[in-house]
N, C-alpha and C. Protein backbone atom coordinates (compact mmCIF):
# COMPACT_ATOMS: atom_id res chain seq x y z
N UNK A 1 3.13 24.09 -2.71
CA UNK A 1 2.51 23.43 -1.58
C UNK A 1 3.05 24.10 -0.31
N UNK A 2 2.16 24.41 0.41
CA UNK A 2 2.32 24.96 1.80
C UNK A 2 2.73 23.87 2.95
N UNK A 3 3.54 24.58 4.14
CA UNK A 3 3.77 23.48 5.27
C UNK A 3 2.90 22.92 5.77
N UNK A 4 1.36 23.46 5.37
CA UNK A 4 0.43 23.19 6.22
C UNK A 4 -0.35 21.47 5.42
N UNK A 5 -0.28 22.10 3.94
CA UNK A 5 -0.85 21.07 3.28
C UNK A 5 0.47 19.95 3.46
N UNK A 6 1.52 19.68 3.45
CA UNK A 6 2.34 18.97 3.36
C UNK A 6 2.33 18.24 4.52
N UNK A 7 2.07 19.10 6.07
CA UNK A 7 2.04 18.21 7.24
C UNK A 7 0.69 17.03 7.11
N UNK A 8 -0.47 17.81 6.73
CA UNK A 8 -1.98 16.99 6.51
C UNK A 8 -1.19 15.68 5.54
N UNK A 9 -0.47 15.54 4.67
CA UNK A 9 -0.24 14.68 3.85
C UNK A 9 0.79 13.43 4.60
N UNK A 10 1.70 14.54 5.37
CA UNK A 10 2.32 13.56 6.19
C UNK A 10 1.07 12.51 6.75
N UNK A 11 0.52 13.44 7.73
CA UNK A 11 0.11 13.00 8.67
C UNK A 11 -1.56 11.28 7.79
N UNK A 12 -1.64 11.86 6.64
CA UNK A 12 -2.44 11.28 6.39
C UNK A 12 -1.48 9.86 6.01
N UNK A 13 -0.47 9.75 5.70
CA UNK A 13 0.63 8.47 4.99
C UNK A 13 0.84 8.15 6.55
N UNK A 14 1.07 8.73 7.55
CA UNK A 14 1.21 8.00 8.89
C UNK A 14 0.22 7.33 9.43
N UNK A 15 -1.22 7.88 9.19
CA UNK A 15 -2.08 7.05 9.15
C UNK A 15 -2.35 5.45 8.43
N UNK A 16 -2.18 5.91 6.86
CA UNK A 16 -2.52 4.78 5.90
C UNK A 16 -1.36 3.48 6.33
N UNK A 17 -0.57 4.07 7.02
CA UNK A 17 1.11 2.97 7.17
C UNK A 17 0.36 2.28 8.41
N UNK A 18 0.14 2.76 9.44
CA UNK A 18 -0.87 1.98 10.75
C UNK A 18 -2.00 1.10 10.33
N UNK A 19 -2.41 1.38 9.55
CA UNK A 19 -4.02 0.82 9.36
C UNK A 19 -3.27 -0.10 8.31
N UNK A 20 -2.56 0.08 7.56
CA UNK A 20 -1.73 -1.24 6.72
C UNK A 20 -1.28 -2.45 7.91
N UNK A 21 -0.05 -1.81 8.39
CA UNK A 21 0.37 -2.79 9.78
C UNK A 21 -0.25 -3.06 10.35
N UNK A 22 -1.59 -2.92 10.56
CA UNK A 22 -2.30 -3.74 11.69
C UNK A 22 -3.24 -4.67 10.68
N UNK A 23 -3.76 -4.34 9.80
CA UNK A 23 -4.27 -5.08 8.70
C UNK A 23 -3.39 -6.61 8.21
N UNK A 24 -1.54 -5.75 8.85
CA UNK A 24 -1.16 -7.45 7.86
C UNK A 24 -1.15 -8.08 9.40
N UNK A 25 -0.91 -7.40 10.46
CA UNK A 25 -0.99 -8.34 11.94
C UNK A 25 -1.86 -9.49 11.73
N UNK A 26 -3.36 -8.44 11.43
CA UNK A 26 -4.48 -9.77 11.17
C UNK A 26 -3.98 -10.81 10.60
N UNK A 27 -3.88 -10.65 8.88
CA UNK A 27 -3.31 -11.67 8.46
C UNK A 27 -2.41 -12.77 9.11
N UNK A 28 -1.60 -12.69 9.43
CA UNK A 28 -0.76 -13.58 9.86
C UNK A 28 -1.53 -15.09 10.10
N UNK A 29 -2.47 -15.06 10.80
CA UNK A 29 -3.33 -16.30 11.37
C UNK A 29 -4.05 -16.82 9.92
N UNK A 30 -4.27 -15.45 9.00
CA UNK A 30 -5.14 -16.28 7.82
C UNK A 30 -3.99 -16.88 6.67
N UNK A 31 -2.56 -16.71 7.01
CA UNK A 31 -1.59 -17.30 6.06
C UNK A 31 -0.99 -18.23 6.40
N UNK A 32 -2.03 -19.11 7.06
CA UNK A 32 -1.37 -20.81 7.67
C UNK A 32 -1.77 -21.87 6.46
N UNK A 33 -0.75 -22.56 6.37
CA UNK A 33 -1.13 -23.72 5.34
C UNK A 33 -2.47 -24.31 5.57
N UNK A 34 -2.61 -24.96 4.30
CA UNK A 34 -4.13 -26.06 4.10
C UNK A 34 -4.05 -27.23 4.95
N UNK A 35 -4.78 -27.34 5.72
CA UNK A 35 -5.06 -29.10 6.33
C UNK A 35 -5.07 -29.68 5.35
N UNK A 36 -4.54 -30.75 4.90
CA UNK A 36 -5.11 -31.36 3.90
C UNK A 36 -5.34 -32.60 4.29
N UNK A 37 -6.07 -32.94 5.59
CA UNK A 37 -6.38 -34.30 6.11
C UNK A 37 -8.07 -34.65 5.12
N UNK A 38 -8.26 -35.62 4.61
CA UNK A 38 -9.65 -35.72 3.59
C UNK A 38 -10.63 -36.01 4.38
N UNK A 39 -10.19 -36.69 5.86
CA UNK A 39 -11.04 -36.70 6.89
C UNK A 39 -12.03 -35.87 7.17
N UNK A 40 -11.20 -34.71 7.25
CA UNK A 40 -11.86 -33.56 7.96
C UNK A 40 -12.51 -32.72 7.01
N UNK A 41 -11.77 -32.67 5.78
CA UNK A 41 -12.44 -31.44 5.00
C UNK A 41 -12.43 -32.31 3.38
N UNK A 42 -13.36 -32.16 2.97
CA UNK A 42 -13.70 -32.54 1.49
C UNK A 42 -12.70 -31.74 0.38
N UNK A 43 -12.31 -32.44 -0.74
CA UNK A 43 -11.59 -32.01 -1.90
C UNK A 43 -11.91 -30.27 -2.25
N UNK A 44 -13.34 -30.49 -2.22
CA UNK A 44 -13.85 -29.37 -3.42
C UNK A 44 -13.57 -27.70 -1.69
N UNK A 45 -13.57 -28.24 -0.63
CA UNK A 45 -13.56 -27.31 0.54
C UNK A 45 -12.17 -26.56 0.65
N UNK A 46 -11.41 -27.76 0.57
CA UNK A 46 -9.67 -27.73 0.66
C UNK A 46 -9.32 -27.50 -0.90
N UNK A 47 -9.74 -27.47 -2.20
CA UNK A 47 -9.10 -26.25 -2.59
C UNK A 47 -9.74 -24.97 -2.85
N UNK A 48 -11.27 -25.18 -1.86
CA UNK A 48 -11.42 -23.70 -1.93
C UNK A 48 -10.85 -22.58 -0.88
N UNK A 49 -10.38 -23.32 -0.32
CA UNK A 49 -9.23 -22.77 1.18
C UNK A 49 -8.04 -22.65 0.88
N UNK A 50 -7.47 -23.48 -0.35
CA UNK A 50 -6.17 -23.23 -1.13
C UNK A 50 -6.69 -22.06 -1.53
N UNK A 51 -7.54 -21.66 -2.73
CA UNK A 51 -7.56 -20.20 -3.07
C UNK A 51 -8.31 -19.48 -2.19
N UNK A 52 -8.30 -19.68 -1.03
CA UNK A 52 -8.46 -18.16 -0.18
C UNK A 52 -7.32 -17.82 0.49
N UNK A 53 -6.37 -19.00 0.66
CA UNK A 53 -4.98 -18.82 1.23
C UNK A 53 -4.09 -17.66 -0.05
N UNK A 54 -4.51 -17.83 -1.26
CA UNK A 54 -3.33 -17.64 -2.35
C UNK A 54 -4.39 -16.19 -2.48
N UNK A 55 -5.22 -16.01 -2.51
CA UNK A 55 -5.98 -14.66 -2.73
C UNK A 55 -5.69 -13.36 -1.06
N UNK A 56 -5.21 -14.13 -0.02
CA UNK A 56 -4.71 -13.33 0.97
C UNK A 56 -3.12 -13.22 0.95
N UNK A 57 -2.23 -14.18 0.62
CA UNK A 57 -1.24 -14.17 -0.17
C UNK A 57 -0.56 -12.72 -0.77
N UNK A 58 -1.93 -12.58 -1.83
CA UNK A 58 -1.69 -11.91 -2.56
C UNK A 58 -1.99 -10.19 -2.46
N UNK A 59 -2.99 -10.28 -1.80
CA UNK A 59 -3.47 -9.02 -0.39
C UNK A 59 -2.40 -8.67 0.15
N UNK A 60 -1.85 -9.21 1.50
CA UNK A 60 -0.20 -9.28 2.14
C UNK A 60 0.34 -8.51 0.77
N UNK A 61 0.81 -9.53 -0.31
CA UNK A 61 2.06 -8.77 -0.79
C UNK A 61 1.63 -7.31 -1.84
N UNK A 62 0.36 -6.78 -1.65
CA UNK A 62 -0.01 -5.84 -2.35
C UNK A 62 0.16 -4.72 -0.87
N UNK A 63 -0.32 -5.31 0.11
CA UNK A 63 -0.09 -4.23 1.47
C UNK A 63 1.65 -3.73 1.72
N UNK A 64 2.43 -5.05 1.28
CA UNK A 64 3.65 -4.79 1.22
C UNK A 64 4.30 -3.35 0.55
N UNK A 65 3.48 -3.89 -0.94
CA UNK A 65 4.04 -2.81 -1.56
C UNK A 65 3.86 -1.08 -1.65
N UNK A 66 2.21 -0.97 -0.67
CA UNK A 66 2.04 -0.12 -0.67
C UNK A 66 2.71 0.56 0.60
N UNK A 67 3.30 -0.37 1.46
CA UNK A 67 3.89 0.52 2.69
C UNK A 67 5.30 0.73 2.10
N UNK A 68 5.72 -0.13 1.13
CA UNK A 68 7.24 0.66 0.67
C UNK A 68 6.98 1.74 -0.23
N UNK A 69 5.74 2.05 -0.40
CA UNK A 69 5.28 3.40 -1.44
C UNK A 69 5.38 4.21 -0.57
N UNK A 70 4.52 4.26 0.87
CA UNK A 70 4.40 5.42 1.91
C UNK A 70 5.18 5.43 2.03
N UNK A 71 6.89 4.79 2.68
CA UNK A 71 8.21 4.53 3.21
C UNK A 71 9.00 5.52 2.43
N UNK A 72 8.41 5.66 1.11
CA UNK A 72 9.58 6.52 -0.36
C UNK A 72 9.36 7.84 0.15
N UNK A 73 7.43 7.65 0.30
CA UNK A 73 6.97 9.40 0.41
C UNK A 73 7.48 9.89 1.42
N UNK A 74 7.74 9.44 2.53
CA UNK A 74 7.88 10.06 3.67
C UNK A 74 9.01 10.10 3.71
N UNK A 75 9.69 9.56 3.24
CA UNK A 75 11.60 9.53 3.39
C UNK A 75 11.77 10.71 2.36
N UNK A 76 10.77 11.14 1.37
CA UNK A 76 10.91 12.19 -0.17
C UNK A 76 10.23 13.30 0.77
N UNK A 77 9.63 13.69 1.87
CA UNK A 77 9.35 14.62 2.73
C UNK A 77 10.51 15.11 3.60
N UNK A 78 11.03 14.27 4.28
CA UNK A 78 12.21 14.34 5.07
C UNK A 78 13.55 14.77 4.32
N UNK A 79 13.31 14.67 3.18
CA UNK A 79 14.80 15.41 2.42
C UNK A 79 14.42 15.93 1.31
N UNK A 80 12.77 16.91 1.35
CA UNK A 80 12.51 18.08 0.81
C UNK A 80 12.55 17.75 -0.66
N UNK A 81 12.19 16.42 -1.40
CA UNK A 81 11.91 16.31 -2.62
C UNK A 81 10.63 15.96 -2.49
N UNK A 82 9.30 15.88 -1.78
CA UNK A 82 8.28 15.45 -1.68
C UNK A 82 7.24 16.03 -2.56
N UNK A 83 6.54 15.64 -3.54
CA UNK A 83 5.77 16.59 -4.14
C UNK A 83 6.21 16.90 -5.66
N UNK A 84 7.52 16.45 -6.53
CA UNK A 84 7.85 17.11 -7.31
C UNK A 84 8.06 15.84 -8.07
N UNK A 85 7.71 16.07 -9.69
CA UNK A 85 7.08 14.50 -10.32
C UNK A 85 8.93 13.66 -10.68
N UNK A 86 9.10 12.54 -10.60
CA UNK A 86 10.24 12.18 -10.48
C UNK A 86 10.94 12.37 -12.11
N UNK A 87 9.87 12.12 -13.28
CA UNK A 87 10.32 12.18 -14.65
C UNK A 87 10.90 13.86 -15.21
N UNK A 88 9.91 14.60 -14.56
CA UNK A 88 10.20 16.10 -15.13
C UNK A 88 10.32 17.13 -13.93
N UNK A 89 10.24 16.60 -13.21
CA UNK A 89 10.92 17.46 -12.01
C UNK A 89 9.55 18.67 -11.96
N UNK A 90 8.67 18.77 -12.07
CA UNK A 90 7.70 19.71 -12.27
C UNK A 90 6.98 19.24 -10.54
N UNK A 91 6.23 20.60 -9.97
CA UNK A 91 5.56 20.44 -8.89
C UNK A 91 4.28 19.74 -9.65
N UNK A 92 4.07 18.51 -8.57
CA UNK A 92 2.51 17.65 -8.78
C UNK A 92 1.86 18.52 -8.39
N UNK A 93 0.73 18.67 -8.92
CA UNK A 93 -0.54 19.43 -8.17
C UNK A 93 -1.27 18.50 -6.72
N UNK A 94 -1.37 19.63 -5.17
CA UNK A 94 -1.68 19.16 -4.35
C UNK A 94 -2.78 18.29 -4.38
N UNK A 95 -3.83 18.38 -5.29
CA UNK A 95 -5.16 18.11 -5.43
C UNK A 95 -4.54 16.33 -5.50
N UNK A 96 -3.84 16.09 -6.41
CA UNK A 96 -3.36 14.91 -6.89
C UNK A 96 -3.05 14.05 -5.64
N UNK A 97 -2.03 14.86 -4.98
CA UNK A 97 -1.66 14.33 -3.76
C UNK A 97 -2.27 13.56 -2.76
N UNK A 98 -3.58 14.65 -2.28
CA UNK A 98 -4.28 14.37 -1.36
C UNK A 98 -5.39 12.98 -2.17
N UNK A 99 -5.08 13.12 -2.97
CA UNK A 99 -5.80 11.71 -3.94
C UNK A 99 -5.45 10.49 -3.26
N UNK A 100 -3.88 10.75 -3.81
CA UNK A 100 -2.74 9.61 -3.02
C UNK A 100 -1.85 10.52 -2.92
N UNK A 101 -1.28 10.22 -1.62
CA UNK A 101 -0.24 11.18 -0.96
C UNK A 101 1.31 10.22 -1.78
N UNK A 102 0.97 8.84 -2.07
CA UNK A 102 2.51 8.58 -2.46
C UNK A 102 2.41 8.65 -4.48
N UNK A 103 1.60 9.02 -4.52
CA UNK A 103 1.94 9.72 -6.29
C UNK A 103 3.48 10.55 -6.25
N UNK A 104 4.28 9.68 -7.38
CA UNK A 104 5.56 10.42 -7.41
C UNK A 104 5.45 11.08 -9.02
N UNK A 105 4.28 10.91 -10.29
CA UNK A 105 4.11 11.37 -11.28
C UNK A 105 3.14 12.92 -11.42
N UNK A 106 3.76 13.52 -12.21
CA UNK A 106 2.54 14.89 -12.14
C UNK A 106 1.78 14.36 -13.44
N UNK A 107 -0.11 14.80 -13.51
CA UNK A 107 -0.86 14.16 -14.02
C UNK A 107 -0.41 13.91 -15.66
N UNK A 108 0.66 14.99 -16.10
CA UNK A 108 1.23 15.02 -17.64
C UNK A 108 1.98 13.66 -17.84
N UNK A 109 2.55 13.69 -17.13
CA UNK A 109 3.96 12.14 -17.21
C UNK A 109 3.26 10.76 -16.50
N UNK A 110 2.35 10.65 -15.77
CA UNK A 110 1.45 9.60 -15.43
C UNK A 110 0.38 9.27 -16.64
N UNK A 111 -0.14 10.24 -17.70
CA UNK A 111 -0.74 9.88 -18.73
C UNK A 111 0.13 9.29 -19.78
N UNK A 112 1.41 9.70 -20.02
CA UNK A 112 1.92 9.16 -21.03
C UNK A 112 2.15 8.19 -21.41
């Protein structure tokens, strides 16, 4: 892999990390508890607002995990292990990369 393809990869994980963080900003307002006054909102409403609370929940902690994926890659750029599969130490193919820039398997050891 060239400096050139490696900066595009940076630069594309600096992207995907922004558009994550502002994605969970949104959230924040949609991860407020259920009213559960019966006044206001009917049984069958309030727990269909329970599972849209637990289905964004679960969004959040999938965005989580993918910014501690970008966090690995880019910290595995910065100290020149970026790119090389973690099981066999073999260079990933770029093609793979630019797939997902935080793939730490080359396509042999990700099938197994």
């Amino acid at each position: 892999m060239d400096q050139g393809d490696l900066q595009r990869l940076r630069q594309q994980m600096l992207s995907m990390q922004q558009d994550i963080q502002e994605q969970e900003a949104e959230f924040k307002g949609d991860g407020r508890p259920v009213e559960l006054d019966q006044n206001k909102v009917g049984r069958l409403s309030r727990m269909d607002a329970m599972q849209m609370q637990q289905m964004a929940l679960e969004t959040s902690r999938r965005r989580q995990q993918h910014l501690l994926k970008i966090e690995a890659a880019l910290g595995r750029i910065e100290s020149g292990e970026y790119g090389y599969c973690l099981r066999c130490d073999e260079e990933i193919d770029v093609r793979r990369l630019f797939v997902d820039p935080t793939n730490t398997l080359c396509i042999k050891c990700a099938e197994k």
